[in-house]
N, C-alpha and C. Protein backbone atom coordinates (compact mmCIF):
# COMPACT_ATOMS: atom_id res chain seq x y z
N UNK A 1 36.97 152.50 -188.51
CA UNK A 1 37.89 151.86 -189.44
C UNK A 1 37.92 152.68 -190.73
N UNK A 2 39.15 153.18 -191.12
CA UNK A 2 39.00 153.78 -192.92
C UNK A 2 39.05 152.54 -193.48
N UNK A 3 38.66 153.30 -194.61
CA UNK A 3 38.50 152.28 -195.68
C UNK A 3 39.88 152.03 -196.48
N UNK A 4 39.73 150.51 -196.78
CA UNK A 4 40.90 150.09 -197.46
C UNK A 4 40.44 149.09 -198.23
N UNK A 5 40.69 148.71 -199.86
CA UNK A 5 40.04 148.41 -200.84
C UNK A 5 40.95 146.65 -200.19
N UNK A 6 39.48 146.16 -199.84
CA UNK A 6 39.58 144.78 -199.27
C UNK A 6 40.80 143.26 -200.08
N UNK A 7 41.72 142.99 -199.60
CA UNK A 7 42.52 141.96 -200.31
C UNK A 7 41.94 140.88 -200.77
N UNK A 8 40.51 141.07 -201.15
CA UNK A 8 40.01 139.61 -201.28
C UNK A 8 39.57 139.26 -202.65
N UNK A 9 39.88 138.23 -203.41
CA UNK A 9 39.50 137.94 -204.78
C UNK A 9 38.01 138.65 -205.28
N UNK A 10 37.84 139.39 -206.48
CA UNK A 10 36.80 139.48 -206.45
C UNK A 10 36.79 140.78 -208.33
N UNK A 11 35.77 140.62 -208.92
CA UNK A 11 35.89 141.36 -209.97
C UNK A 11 36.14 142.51 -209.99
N UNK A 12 35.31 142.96 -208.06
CA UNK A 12 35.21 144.03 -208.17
C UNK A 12 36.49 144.84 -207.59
N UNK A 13 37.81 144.53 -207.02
CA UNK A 13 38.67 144.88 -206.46
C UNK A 13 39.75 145.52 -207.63
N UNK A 14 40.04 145.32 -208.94
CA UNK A 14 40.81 145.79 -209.65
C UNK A 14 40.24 147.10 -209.83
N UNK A 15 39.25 147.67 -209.62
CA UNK A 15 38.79 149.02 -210.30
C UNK A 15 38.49 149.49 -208.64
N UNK A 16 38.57 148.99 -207.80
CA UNK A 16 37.98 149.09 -206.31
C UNK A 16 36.58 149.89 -205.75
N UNK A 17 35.92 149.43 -206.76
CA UNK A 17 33.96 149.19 -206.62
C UNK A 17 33.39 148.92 -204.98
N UNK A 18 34.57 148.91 -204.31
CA UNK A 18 34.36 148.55 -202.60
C UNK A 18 33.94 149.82 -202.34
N UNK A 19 34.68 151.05 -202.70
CA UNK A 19 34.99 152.50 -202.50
C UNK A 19 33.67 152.77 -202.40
N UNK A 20 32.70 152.82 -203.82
CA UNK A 20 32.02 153.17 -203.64
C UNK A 20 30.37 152.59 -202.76
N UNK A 21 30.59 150.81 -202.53
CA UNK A 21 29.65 150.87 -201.71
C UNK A 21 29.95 151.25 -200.10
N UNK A 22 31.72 151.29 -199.57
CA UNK A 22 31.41 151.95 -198.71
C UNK A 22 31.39 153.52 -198.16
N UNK A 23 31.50 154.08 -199.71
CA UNK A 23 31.11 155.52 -199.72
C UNK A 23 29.04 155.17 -199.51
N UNK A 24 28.53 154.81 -200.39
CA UNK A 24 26.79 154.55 -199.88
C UNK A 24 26.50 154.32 -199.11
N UNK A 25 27.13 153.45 -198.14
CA UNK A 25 26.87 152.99 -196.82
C UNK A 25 26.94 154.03 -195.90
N UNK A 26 28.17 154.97 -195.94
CA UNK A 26 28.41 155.89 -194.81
C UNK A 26 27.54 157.01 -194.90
N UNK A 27 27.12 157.01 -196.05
CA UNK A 27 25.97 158.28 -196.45
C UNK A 27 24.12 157.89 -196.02
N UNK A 28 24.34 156.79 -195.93
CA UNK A 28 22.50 156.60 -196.10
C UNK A 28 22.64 155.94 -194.78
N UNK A 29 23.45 155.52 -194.08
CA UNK A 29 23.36 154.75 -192.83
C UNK A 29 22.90 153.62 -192.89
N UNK A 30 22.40 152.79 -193.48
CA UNK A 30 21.34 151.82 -193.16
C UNK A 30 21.72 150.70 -192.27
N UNK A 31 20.48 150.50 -191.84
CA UNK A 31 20.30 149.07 -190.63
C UNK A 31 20.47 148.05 -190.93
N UNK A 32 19.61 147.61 -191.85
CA UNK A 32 19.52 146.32 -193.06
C UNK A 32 19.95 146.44 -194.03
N UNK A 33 21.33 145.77 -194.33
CA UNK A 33 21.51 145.45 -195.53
C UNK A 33 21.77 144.14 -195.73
N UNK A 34 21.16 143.96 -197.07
CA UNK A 34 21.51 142.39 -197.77
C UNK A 34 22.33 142.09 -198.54
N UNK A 35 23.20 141.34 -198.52
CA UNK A 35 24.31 141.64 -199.75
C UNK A 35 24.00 140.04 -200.63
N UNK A 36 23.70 140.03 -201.27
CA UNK A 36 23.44 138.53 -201.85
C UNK A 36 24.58 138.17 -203.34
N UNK A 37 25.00 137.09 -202.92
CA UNK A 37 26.16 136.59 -203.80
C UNK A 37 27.31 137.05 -203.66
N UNK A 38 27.89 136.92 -202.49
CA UNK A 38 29.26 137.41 -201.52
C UNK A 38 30.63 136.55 -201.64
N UNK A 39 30.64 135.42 -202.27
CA UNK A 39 31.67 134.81 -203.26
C UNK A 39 32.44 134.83 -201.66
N UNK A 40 33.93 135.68 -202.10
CA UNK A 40 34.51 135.58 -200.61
C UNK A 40 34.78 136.76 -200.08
N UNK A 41 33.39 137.66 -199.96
CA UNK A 41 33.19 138.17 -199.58
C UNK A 41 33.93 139.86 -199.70
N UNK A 42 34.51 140.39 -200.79
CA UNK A 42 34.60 141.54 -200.77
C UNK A 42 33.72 142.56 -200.59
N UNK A 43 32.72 142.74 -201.02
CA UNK A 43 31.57 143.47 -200.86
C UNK A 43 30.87 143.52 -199.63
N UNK A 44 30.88 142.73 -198.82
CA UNK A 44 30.70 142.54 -197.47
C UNK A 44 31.41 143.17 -197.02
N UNK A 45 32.81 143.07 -196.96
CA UNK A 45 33.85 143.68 -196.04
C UNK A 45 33.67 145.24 -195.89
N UNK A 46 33.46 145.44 -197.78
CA UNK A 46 33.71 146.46 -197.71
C UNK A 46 32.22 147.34 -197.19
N UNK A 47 31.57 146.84 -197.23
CA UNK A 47 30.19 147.98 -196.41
C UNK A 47 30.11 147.35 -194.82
N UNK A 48 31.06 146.49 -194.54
CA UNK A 48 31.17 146.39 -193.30
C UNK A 48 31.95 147.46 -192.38
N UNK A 49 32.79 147.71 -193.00
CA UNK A 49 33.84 148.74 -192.96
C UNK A 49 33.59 149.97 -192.72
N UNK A 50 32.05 150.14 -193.21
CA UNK A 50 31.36 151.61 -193.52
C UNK A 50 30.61 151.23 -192.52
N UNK A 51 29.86 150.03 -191.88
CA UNK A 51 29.76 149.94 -190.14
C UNK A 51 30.43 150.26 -188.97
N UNK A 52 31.28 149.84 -189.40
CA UNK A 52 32.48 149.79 -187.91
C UNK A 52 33.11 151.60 -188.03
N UNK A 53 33.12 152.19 -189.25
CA UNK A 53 33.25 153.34 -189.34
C UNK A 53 32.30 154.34 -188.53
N UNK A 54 30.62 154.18 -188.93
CA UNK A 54 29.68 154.85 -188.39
C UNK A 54 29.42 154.31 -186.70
N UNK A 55 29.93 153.52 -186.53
CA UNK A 55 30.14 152.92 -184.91
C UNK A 55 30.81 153.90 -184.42
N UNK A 56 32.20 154.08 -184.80
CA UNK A 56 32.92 154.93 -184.20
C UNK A 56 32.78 156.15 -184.15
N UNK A 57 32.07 156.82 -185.11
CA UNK A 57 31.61 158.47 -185.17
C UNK A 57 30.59 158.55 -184.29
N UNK A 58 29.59 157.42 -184.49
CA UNK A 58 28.20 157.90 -183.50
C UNK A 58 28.57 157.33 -182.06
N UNK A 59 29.01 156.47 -182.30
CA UNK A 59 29.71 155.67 -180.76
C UNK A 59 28.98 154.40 -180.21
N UNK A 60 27.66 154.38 -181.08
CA UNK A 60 26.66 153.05 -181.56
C UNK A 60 26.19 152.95 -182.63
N UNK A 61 26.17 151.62 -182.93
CA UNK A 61 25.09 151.52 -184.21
C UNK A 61 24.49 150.28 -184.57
N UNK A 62 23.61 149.90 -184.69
CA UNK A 62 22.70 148.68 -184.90
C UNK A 62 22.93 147.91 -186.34
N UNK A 63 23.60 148.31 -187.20
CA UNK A 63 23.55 148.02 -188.56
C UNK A 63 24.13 146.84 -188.82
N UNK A 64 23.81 145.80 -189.71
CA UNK A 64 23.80 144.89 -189.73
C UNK A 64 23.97 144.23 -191.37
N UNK A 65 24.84 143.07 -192.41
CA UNK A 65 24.57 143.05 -192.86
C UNK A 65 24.10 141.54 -193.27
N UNK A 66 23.57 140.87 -193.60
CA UNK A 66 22.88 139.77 -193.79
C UNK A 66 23.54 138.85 -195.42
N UNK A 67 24.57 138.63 -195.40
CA UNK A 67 25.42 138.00 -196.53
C UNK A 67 24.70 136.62 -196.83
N UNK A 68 23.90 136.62 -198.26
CA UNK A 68 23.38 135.39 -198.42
C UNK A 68 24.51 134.98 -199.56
N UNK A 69 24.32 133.66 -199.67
CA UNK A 69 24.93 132.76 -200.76
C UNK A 69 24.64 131.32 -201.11
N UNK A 70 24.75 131.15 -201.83
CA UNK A 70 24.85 129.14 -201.49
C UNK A 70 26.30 128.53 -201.29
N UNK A 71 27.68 129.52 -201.53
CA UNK A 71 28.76 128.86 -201.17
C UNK A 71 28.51 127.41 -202.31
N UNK A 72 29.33 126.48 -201.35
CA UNK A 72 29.40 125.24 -202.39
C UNK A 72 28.66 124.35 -202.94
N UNK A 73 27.30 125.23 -202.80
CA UNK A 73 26.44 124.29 -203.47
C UNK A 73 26.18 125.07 -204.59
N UNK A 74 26.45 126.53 -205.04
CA UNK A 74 26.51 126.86 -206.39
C UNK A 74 27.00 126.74 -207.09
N UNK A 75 26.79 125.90 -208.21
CA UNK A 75 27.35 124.86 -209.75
C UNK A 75 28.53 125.29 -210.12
N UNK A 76 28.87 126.88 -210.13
CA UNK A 76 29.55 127.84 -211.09
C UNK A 76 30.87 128.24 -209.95
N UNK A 77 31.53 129.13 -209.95
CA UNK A 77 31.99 129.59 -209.12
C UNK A 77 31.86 130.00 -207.75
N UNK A 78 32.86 129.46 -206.79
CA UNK A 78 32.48 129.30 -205.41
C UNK A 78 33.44 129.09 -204.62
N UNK A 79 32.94 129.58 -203.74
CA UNK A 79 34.27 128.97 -202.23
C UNK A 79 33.13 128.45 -201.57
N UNK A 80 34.31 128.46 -199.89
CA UNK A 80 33.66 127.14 -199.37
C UNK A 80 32.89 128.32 -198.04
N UNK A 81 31.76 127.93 -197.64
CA UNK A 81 31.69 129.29 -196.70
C UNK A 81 32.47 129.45 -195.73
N UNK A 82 33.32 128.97 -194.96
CA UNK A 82 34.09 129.06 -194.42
C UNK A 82 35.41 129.91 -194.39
N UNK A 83 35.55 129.69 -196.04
CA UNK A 83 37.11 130.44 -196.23
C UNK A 83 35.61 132.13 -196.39
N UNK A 84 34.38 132.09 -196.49
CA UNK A 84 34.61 133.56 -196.58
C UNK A 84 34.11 134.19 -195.27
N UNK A 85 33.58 133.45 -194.23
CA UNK A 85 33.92 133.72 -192.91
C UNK A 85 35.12 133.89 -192.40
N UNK A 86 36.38 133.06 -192.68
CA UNK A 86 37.74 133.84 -192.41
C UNK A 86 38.26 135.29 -192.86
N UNK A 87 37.20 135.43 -194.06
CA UNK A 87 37.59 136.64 -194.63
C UNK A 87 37.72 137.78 -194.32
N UNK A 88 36.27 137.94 -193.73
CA UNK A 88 35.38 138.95 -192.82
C UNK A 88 35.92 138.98 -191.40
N UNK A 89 36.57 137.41 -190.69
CA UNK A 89 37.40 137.79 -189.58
C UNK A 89 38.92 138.39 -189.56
N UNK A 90 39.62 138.17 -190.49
CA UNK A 90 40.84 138.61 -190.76
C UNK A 90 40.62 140.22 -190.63
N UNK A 91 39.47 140.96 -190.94
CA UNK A 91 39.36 141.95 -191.03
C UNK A 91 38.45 142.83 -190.09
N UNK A 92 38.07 141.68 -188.69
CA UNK A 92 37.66 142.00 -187.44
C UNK A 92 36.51 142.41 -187.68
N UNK A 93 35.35 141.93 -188.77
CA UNK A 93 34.02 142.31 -188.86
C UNK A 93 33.67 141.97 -189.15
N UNK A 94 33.11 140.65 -188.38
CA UNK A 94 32.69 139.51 -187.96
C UNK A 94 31.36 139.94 -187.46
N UNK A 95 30.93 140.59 -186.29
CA UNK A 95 30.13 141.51 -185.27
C UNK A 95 29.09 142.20 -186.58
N UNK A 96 29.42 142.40 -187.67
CA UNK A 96 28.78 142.95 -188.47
C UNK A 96 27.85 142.55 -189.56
N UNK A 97 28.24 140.69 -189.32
CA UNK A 97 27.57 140.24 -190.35
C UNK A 97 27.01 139.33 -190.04
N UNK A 98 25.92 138.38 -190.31
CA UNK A 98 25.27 137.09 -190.53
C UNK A 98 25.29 136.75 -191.50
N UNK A 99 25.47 135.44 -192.13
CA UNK A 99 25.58 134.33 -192.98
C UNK A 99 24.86 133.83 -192.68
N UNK A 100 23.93 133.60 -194.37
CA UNK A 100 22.47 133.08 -194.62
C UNK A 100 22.57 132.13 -195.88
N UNK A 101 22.52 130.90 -195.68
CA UNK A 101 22.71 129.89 -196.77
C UNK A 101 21.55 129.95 -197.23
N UNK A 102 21.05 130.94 -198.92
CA UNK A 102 20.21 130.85 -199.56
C UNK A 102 20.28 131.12 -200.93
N UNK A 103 19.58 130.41 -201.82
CA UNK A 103 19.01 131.16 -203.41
C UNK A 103 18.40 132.13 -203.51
N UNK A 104 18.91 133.05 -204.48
CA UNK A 104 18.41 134.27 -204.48
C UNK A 104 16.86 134.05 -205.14
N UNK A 105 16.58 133.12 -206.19
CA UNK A 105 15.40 132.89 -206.67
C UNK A 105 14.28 131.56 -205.63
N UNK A 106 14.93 131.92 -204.41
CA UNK A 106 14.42 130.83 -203.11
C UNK A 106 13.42 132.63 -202.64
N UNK A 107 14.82 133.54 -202.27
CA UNK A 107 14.32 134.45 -201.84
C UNK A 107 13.57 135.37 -201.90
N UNK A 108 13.50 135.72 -203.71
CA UNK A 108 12.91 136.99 -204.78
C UNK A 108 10.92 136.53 -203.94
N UNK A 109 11.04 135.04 -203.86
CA UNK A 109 9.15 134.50 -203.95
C UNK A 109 8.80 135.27 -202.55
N UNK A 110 9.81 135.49 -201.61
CA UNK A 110 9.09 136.33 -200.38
C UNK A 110 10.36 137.45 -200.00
N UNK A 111 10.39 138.56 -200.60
CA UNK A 111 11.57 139.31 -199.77
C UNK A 111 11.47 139.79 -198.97
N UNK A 112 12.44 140.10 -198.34
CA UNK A 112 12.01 140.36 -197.18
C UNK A 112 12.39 142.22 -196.92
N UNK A 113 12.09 143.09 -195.80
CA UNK A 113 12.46 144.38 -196.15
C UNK A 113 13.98 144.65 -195.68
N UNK A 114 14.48 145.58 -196.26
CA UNK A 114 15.93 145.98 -196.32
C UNK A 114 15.99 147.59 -196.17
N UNK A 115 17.12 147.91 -195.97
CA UNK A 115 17.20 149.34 -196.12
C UNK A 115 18.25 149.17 -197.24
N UNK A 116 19.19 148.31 -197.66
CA UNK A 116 19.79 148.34 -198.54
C UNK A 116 20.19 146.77 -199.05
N UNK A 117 20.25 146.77 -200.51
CA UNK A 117 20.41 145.19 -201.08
C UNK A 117 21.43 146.05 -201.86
N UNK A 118 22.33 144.78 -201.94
CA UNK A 118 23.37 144.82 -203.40
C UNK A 118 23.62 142.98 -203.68
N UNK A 119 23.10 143.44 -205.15
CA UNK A 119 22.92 142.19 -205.82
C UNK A 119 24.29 141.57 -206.73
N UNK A 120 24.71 140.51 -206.53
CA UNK A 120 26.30 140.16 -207.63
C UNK A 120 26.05 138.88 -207.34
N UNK A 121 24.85 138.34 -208.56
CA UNK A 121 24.90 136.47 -208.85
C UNK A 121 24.87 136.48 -210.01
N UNK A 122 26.21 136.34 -211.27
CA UNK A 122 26.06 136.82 -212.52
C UNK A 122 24.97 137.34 -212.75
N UNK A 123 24.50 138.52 -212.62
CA UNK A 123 23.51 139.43 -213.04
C UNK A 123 23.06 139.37 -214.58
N UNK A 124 22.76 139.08 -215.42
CA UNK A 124 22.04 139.43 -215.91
C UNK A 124 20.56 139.99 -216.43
N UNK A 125 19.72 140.41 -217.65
CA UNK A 125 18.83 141.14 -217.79
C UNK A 125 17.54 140.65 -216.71
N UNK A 126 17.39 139.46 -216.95
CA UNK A 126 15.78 138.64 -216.14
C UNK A 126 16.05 138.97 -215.21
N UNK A 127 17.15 138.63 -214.46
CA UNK A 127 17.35 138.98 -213.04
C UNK A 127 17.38 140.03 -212.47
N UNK A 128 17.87 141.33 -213.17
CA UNK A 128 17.35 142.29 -212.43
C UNK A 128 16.06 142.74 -212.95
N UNK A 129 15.27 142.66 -213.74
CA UNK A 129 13.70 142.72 -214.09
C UNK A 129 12.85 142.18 -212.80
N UNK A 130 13.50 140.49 -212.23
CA UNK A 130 12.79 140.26 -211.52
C UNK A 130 12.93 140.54 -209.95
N UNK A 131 14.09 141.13 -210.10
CA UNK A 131 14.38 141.92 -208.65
C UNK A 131 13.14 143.14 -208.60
N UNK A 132 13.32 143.69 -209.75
CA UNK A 132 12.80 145.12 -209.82
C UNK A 132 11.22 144.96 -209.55
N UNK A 133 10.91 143.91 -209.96
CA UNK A 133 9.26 143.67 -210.07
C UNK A 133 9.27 142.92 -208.42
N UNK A 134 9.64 142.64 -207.85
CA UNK A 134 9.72 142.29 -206.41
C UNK A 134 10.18 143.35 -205.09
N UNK A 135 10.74 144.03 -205.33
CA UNK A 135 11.11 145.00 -204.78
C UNK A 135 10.77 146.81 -204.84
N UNK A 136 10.20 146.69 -206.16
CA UNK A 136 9.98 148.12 -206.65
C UNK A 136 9.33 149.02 -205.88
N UNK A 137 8.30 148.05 -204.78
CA UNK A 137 7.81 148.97 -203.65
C UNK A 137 8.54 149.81 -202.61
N UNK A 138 9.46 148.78 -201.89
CA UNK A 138 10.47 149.31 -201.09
C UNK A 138 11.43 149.91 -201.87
N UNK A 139 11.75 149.91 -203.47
CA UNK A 139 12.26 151.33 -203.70
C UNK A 139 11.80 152.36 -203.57
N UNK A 140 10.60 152.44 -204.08
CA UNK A 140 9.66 153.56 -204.07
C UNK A 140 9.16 154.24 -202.37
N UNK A 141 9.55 153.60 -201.37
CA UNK A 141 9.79 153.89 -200.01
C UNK A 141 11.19 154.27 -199.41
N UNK A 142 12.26 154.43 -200.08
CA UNK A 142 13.06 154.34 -199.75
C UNK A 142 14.55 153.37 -199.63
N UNK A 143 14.30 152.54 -199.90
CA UNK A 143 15.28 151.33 -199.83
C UNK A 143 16.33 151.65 -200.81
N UNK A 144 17.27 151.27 -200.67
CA UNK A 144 18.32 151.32 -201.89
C UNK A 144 18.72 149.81 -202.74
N UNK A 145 18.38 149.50 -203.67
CA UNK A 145 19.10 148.49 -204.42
C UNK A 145 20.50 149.06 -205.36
N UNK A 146 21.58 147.90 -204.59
CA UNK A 146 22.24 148.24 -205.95
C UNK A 146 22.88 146.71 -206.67
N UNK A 147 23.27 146.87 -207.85
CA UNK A 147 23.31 145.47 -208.61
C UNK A 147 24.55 145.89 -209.32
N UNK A 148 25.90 144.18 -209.68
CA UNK A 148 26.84 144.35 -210.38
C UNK A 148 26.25 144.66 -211.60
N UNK A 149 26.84 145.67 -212.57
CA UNK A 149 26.57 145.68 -214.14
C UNK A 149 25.77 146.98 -214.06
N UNK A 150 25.49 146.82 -215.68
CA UNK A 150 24.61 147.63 -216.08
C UNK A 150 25.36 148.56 -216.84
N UNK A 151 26.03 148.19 -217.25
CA UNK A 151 27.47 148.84 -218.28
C UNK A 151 27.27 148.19 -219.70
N UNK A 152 27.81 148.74 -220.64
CA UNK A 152 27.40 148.14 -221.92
C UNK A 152 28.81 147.22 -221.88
N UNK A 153 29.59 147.77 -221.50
CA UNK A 153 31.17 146.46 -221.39
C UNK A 153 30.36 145.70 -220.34
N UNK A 154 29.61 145.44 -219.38
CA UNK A 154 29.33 144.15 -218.50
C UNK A 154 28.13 143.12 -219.47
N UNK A 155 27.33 144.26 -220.17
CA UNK A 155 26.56 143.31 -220.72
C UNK A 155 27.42 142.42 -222.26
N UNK A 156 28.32 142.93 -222.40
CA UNK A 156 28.97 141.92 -223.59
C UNK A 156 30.22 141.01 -222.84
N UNK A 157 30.12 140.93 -221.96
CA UNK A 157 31.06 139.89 -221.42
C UNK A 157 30.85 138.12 -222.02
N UNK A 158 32.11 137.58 -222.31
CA UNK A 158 31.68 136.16 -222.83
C UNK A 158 30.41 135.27 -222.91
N UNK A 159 30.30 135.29 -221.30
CA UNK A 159 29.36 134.59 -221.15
C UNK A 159 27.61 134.85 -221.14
N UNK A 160 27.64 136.05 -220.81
CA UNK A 160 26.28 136.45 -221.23
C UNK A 160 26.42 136.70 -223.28
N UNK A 161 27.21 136.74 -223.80
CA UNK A 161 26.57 136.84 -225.19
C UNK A 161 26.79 134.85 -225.49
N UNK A 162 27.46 134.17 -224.80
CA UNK A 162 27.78 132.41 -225.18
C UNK A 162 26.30 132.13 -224.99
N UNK A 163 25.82 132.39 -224.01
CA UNK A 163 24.18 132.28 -223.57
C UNK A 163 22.76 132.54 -224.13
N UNK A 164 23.18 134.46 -224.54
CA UNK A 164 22.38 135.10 -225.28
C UNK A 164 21.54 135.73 -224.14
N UNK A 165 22.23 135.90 -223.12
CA UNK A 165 21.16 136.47 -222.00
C UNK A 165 20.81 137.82 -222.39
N UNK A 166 19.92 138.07 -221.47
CA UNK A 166 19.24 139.53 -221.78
C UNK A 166 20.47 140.61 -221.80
N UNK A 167 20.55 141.76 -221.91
CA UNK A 167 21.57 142.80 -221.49
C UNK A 167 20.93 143.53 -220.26
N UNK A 168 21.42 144.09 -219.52
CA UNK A 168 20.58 144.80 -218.51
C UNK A 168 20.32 146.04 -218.70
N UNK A 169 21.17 147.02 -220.15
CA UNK A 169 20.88 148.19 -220.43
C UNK A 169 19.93 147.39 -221.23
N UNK A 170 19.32 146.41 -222.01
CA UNK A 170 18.39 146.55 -222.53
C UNK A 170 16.75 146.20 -221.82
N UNK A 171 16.51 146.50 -220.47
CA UNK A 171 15.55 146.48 -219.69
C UNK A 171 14.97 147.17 -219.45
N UNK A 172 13.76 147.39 -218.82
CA UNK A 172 13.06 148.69 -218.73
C UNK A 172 12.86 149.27 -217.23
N UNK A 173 13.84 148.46 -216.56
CA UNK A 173 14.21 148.58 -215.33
C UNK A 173 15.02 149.89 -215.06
N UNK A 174 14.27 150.81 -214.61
CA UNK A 174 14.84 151.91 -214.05
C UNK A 174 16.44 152.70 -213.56
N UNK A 175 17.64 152.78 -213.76
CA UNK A 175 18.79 152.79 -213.06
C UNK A 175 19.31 153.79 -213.43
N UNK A 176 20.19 153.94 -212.62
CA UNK A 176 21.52 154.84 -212.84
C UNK A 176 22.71 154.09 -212.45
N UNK A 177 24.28 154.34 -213.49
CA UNK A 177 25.35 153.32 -213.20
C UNK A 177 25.96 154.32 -212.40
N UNK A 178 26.48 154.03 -210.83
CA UNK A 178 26.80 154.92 -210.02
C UNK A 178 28.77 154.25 -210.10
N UNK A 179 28.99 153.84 -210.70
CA UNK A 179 30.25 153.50 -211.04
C UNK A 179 30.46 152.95 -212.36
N UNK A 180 30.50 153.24 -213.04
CA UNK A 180 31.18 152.75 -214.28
C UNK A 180 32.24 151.65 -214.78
N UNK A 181 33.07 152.07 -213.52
CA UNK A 181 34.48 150.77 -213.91
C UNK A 181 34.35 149.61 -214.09
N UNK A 182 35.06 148.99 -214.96
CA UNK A 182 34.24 147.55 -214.37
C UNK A 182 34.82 146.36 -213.63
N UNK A 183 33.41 146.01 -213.25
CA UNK A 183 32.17 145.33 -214.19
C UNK A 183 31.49 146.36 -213.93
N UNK A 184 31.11 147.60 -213.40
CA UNK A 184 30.08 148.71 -213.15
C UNK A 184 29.30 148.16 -211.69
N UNK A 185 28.92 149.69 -211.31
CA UNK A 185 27.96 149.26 -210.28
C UNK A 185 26.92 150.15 -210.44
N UNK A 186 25.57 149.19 -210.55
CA UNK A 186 24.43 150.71 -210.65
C UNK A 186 23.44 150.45 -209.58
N UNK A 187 22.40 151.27 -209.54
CA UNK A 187 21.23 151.85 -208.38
C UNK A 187 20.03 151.80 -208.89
N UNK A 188 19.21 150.93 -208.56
CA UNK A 188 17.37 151.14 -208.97
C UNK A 188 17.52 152.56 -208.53
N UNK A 189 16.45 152.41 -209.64
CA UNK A 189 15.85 154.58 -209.29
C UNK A 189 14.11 153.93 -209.03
């Protein structure tokens, strides 16, 4: 399948931030990925896409991605999981994913291993600190994290300064912003 910047609501589709996770995907291959906070699912699609792609070049492939969320039980913005299972079928990559009804701060207390996570649950500073302090091993092995933000325009967005949340450039959490546009997309180092 080429890639085509997914029709599905999402912050990240006006600057098409899909591009580049399914440019990462086709480069590092990975087996496991987690995508946590998949709304209706653009980010899914789009490193699904970079499955069904590496299917067809190698002619198999095991890769898999594991879409957690809480859907309608998260307070804030949400669909219903359903409409984002239609999402992923409209676009015949279905085969590529599992849907996992969970909290990401259910999950951080035992993670589990990945070859690749990408994180988008309003991100802010704590949260990726406490990704980083949970995971920092399997970076340091290899794994790839990547997380929305990390842009100085993502950290002044309304609601993180209405709040006073942390900024995530102001963390001591390791990164590089491997997209800029926004909302940005960056990479534990």
């Amino acid at each position: 399948m080429e890639y085509q910047n997914p029709k599905i609501e999402s912050s990240y589709k006006e600057n098409d931030l899909g591009r580049s996770l399914f440019d990462i995907v086709l480069k590092q291959k990975p087996k496991k990925i987690i995508d946590f906070g998949v709304l209706d699912g653009y980010s899914t699609i789009a490193m699904a896409m970079a499955l069904s792609t590496i299917e067809k070049e190698i002619g198999s492939w095991q890769g898999k991605i594991f879409a957690y969320d809480l859907w309608e039980k998260y307070p804030y913005k949400h669909v219903a999981k359903q409409q984002t299972i239609d999402n992923i079928k409209k676009y015949n990559l279905e085969k590529y994913v599992e849907f996992v009804e969970m909290d990401f701060f259910d999950w951080i207390k035992h993670p589990e291993s990945f070859d690749l996570l990408h994180l988008d649950i309003s991100n802010k500073g704590e949260t990726i600190e406490m990704l980083y302090q949970a995971v920092r091993d399997q970076v340091e092995n290899g794994s790839i994290v990547l997380f929305e933000g990390g842009t100085k325009e993502r950290d002044n967005v309304e609601w993180m300064k209405k709040y006073n949340y942390k900024k995530i450039s102001e963390t001591k959490v390791p990164y590089e912003i491997i997209n800029p546009s926004f909302p940005g997309l960056s990479k534990m180092l």
